[in-house]
N, C-alpha and C. Protein backbone atom coordinates (compact mmCIF):
# COMPACT_ATOMS: atom_id res chain seq x y z
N UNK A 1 -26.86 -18.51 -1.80
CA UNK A 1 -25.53 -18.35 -2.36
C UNK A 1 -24.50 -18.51 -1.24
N UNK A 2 -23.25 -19.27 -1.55
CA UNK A 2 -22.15 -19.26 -0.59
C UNK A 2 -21.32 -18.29 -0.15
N UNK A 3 -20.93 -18.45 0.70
CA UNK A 3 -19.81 -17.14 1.06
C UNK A 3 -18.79 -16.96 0.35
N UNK A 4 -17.95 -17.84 -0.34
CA UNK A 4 -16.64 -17.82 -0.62
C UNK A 4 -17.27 -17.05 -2.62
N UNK A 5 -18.44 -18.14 -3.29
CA UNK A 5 -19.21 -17.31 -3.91
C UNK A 5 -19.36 -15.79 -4.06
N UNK A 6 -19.66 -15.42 -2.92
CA UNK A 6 -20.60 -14.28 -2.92
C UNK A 6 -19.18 -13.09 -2.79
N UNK A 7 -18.09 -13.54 -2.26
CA UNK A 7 -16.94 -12.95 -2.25
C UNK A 7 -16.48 -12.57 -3.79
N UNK A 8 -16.30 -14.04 -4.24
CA UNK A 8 -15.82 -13.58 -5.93
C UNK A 8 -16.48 -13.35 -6.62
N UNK A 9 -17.63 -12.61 -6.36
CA UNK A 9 -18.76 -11.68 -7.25
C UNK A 9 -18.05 -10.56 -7.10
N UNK A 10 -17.64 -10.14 -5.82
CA UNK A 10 -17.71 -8.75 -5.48
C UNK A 10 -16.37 -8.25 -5.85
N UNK A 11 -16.80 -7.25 -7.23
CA UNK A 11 -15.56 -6.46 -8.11
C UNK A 11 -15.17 -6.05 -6.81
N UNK A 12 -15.88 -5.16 -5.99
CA UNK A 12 -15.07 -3.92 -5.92
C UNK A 12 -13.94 -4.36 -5.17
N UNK A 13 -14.29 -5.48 -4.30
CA UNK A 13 -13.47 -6.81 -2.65
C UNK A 13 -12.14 -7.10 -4.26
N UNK A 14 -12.20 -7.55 -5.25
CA UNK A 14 -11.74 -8.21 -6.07
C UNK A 14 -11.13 -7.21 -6.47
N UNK A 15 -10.98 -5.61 -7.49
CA UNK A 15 -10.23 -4.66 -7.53
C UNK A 15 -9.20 -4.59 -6.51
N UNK A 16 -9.48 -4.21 -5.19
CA UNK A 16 -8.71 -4.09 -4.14
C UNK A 16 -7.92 -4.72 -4.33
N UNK A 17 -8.30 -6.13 -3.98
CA UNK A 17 -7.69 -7.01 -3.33
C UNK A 17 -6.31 -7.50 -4.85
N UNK A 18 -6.48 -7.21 -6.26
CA UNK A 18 -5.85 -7.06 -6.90
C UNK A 18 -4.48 -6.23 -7.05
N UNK A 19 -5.54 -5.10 -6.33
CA UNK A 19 -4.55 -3.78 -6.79
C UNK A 19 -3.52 -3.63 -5.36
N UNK A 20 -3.51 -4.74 -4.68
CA UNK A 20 -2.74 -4.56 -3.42
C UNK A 20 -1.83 -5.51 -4.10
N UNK A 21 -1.91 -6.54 -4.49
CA UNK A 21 -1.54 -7.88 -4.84
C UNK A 21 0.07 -7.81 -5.96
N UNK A 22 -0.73 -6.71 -7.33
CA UNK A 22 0.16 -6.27 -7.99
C UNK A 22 0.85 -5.38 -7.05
N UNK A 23 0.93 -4.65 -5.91
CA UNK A 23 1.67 -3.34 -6.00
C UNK A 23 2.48 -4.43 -5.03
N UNK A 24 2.60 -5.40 -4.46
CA UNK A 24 3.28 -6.10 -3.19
C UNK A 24 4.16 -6.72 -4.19
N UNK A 25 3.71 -7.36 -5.56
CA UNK A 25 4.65 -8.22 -6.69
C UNK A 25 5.78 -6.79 -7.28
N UNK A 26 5.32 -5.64 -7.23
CA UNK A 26 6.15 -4.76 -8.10
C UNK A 26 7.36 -4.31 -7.31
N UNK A 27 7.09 -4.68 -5.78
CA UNK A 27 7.75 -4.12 -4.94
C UNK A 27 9.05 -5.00 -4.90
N UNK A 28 8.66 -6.74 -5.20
CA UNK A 28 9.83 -6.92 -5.40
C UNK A 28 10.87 -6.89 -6.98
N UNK A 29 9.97 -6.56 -7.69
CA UNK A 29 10.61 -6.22 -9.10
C UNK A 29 11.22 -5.24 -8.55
N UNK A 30 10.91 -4.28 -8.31
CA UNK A 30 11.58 -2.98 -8.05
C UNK A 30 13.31 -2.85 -7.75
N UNK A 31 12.86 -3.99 -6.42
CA UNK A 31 14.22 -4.32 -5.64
C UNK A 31 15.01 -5.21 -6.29
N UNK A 32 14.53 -6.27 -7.20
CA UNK A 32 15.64 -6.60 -8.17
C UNK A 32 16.14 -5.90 -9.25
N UNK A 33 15.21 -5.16 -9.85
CA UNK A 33 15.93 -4.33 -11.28
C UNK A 33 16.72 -3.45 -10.01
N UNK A 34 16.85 -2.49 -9.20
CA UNK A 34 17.32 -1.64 -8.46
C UNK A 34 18.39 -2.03 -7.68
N UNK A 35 18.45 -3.49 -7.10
CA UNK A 35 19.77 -3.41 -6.15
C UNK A 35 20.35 -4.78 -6.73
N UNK A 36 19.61 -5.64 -7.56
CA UNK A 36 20.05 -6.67 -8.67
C UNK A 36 19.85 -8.14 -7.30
N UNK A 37 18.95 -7.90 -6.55
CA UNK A 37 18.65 -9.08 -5.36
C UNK A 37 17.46 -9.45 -5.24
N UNK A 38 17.06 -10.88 -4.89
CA UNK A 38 15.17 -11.26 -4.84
C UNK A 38 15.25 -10.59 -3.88
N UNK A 39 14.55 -10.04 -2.91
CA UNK A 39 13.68 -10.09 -1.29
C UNK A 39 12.44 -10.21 -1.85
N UNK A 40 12.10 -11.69 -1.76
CA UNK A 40 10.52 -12.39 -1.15
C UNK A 40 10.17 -11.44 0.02
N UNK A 41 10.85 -11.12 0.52
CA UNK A 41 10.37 -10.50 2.21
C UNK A 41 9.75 -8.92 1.72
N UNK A 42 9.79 -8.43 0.71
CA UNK A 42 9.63 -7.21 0.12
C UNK A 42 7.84 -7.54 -0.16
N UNK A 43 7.60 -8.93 -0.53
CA UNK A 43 6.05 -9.07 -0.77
C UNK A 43 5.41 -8.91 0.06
N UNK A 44 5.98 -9.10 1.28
CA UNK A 44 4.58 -9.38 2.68
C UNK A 44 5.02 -8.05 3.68
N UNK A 45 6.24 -7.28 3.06
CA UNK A 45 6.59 -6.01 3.70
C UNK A 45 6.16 -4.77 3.52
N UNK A 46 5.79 -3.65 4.50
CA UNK A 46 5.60 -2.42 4.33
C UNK A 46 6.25 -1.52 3.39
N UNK A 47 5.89 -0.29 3.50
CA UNK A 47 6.79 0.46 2.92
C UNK A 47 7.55 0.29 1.45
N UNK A 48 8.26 1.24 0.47
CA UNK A 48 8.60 0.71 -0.65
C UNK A 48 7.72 1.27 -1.94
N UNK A 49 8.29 1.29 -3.07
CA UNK A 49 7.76 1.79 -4.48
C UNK A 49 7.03 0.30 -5.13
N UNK A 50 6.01 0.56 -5.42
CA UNK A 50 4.82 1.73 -5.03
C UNK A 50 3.89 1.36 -3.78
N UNK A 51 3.44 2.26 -3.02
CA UNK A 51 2.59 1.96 -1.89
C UNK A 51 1.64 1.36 -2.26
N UNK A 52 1.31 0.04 -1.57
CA UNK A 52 0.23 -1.40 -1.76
C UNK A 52 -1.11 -0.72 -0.97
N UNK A 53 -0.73 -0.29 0.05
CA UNK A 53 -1.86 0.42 0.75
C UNK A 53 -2.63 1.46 -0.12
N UNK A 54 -1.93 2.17 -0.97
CA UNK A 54 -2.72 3.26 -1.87
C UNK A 54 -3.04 2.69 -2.73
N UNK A 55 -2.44 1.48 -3.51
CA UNK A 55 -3.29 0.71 -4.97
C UNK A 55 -4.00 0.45 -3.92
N UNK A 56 -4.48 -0.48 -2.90
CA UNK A 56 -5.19 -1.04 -2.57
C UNK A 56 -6.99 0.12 -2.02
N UNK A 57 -6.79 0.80 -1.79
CA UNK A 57 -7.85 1.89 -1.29
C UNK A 57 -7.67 2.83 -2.77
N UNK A 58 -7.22 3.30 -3.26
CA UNK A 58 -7.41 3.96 -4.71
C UNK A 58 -8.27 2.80 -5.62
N UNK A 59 -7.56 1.69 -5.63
CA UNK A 59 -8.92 0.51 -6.44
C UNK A 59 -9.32 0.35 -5.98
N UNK A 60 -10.00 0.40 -5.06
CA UNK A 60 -11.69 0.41 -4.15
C UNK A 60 -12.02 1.42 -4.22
N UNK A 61 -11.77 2.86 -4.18
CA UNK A 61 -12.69 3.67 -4.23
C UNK A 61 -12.73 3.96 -6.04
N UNK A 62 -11.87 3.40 -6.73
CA UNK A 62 -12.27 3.73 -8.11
C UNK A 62 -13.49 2.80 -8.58
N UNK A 63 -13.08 1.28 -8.48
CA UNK A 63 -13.96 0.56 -8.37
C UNK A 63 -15.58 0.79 -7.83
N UNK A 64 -15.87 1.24 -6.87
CA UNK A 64 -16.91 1.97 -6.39
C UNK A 64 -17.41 3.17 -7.20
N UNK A 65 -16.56 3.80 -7.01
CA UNK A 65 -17.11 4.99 -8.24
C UNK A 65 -17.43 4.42 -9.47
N UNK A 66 -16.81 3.18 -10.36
CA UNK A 66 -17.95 2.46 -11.35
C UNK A 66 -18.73 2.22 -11.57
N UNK A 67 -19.25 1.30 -9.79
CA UNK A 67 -20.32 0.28 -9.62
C UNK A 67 -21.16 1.50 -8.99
N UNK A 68 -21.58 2.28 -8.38
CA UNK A 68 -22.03 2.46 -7.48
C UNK A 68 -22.47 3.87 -7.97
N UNK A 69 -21.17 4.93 -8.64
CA UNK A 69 -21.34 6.51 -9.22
C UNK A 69 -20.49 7.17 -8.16
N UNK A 70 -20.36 7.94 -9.03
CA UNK A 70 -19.66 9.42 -7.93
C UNK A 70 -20.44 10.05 -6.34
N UNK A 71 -21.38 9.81 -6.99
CA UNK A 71 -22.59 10.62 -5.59
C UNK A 71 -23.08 9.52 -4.65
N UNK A 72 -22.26 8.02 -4.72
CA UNK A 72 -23.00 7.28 -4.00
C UNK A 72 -22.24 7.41 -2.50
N UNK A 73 -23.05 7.02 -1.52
CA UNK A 73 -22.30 6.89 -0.61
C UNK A 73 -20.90 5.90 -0.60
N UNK A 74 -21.38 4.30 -0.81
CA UNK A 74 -20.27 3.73 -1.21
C UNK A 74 -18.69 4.35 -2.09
N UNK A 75 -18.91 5.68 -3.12
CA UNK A 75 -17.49 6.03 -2.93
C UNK A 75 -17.26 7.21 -2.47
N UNK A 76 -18.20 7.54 -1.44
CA UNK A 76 -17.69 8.61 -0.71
C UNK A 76 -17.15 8.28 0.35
N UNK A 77 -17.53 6.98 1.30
CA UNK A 77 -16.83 6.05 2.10
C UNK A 77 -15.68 5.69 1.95
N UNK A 78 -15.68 5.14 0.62
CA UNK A 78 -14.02 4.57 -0.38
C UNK A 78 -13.13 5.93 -0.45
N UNK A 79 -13.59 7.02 -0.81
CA UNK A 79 -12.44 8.12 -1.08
C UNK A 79 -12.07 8.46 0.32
N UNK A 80 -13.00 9.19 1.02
CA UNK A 80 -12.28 9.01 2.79
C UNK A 80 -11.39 8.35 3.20
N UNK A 81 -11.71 6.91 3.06
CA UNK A 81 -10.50 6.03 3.38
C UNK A 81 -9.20 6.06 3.07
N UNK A 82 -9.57 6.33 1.74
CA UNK A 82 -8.34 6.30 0.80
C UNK A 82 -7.53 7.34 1.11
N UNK A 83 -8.41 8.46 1.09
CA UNK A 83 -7.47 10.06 1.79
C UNK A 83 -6.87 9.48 3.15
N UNK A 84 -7.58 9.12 3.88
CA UNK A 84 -6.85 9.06 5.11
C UNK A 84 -5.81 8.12 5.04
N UNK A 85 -5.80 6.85 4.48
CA UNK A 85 -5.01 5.70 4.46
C UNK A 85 -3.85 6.55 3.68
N UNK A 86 -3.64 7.00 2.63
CA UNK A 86 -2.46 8.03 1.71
C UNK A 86 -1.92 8.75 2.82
N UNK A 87 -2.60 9.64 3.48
CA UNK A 87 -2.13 10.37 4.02
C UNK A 87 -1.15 9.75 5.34
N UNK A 88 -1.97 9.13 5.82
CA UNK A 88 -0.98 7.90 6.78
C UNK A 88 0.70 7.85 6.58
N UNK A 89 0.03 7.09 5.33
CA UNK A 89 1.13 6.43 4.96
C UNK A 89 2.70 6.97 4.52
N UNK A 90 2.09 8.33 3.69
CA UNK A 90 2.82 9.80 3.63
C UNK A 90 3.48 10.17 5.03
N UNK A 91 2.77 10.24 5.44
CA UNK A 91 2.42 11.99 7.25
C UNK A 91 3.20 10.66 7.94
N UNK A 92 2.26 10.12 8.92
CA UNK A 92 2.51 9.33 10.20
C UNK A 92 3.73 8.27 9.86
N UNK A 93 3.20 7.51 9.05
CA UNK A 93 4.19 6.11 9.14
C UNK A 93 5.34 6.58 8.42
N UNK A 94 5.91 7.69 7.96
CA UNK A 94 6.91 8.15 7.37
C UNK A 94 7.62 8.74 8.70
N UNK A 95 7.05 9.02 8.91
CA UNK A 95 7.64 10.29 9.98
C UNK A 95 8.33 9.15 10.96
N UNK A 96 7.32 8.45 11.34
CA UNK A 96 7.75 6.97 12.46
C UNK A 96 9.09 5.96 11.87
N UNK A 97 8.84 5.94 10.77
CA UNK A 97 10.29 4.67 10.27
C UNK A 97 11.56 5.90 10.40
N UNK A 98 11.17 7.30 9.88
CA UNK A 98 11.94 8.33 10.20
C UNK A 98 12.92 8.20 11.80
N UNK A 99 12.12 8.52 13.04
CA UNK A 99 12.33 8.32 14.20
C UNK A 99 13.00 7.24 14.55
N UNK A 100 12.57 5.59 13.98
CA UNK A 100 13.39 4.68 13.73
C UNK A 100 14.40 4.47 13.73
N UNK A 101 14.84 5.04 12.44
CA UNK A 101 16.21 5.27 12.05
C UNK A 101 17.21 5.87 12.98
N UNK A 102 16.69 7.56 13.43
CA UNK A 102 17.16 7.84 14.36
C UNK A 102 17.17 7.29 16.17
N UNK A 103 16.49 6.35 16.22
CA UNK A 103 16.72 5.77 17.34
C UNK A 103 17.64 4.51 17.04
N UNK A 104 17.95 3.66 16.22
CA UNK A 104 18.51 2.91 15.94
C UNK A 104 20.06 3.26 15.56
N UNK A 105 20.24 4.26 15.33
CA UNK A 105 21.70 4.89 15.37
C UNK A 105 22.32 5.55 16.27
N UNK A 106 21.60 6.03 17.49
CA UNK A 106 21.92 5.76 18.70
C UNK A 106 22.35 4.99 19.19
N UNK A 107 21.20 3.73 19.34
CA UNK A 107 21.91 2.12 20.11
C UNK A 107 22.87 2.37 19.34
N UNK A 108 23.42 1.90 18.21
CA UNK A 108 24.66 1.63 17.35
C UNK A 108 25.79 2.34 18.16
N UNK A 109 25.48 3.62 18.18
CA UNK A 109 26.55 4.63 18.43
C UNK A 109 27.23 4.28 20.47
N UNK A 110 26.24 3.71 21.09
CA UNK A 110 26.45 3.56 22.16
C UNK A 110 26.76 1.95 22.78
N UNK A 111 27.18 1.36 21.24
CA UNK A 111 27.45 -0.05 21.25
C UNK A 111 26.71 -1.01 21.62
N UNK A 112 25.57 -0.58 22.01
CA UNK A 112 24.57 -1.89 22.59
C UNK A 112 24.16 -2.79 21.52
N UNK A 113 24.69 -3.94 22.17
CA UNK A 113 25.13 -5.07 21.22
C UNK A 113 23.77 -6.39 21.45
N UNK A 114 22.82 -5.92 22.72
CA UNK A 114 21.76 -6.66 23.06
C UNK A 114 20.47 -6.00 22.38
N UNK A 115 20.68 -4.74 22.02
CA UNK A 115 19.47 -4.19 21.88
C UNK A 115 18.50 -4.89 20.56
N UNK A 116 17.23 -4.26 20.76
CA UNK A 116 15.90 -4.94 19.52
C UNK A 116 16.02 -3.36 18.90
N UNK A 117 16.56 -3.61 17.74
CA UNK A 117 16.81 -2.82 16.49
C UNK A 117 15.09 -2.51 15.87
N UNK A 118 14.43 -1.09 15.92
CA UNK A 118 13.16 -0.94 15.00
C UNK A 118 13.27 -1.04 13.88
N UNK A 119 12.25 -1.43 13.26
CA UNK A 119 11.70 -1.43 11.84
C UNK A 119 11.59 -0.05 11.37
N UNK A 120 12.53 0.42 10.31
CA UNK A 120 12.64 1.82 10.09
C UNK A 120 11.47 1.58 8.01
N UNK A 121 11.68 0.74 7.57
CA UNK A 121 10.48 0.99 6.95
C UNK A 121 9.30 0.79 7.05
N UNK A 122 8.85 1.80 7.03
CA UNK A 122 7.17 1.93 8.01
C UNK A 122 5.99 2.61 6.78
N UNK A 123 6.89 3.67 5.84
CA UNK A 123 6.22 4.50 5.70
C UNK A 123 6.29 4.96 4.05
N UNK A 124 5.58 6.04 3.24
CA UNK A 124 6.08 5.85 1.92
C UNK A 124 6.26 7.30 1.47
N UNK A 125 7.17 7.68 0.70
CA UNK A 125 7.63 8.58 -0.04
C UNK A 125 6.30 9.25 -0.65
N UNK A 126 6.27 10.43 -1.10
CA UNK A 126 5.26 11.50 -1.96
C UNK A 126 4.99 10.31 -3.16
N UNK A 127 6.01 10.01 -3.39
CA UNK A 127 6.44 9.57 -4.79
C UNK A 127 5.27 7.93 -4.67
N UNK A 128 6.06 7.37 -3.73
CA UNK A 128 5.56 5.83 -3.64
C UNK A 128 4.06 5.91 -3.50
N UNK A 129 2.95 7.08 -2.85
CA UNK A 129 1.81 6.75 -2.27
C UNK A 129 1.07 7.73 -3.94
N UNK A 130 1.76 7.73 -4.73
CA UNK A 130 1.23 8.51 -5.97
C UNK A 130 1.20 7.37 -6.92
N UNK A 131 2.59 7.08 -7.12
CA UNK A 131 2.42 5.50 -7.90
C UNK A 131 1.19 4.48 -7.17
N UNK A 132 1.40 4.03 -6.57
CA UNK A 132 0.30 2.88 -5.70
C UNK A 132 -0.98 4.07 -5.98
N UNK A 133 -1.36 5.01 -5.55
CA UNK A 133 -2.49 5.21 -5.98
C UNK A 133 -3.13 5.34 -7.56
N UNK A 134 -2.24 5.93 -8.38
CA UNK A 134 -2.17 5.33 -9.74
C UNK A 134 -2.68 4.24 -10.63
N UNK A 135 -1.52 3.32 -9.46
CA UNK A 135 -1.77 2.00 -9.88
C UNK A 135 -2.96 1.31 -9.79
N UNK A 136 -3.58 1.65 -8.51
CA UNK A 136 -5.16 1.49 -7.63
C UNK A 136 -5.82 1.66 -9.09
N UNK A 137 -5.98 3.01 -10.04
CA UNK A 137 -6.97 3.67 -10.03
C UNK A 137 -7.15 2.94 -11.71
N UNK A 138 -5.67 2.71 -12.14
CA UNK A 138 -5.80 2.23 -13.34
C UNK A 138 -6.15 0.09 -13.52
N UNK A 139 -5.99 -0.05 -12.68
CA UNK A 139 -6.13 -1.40 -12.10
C UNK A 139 -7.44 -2.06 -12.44
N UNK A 140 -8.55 -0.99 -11.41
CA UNK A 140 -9.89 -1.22 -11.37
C UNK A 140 -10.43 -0.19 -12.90
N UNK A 141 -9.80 0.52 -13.51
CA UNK A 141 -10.34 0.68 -14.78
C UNK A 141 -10.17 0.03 -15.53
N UNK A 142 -8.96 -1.19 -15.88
CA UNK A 142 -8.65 -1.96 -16.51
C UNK A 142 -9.77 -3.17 -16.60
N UNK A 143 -10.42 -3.35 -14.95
CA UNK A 143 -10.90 -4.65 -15.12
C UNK A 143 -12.48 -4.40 -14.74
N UNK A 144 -12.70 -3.35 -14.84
CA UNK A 144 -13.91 -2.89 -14.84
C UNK A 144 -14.96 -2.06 -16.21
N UNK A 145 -13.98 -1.60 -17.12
CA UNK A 145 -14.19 -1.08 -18.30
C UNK A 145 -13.51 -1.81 -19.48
């Protein structure tokens, strides 16, 4: 069997890789019903309603828990991840686009007109890493049941 084959067998690679796919397309719906503007740049960007990172690890470890059961290792591997990747994305990379912000309004404030401005969305809201995981979980039930 081929590789590229043996790839589009695999639900669970295929859930994921779905449930990241939709949450990166919703992100720019979002931003047009919400500020009435495309950003294309919203698809291949971090941060934002709903977190792509949590559909994406919520449909893999749901997906797994289909194929595989609750008690398998495979989604006890998948839920780990998933906890940790949520939590990330919540905790750390929130906190960091946070810091961002406040470093970037500094330069401003001190006129530096040369400076490299950070990337202050980094990270996702309670809210955003609940939707995206949601979305994950109903995704791979959709196309698995």
């Amino acid at each position: 069997m081929n590789f590229w084959h043996q790839i589009l067998q695999n639900e669970v690679l295929l859930c994921a890789i779905i449930g990241w796919l939709v949450a990166q397309v919703l992100k720019v719906v979002v931003i047009l019903l919400k500020e009435k503007r495309f950003d294309l740049g919203r698809f291949i960007g971090s941060g934002g309603m709903p977190s792509s990172h949590s559909a994406f690890v919520s449909s893999m470890a749901t997906a797994a828990a289909i194929h595989e059961g609750l008690d398998s290792t495979a989604f006890a591997i998948s839920f780990v991840l998933a906890f940790v990747v949520m939590y990330d994305a919540a905790g750390v990379r929130k906190a960091a686009g946070e810091q961002a912000k406040v470093i970037n309004l500094i330069q401003k404030s001190i006129n530096e007109t040369t400076a490299i401005y950070l990337k202050e969305l980094l990270g996702h809201t309670f809210s955003e890493v609940l939707a995206g995981c949601a979305l994950g979980i109903v995704i791979s039930l959709f196309m698995l049941l």
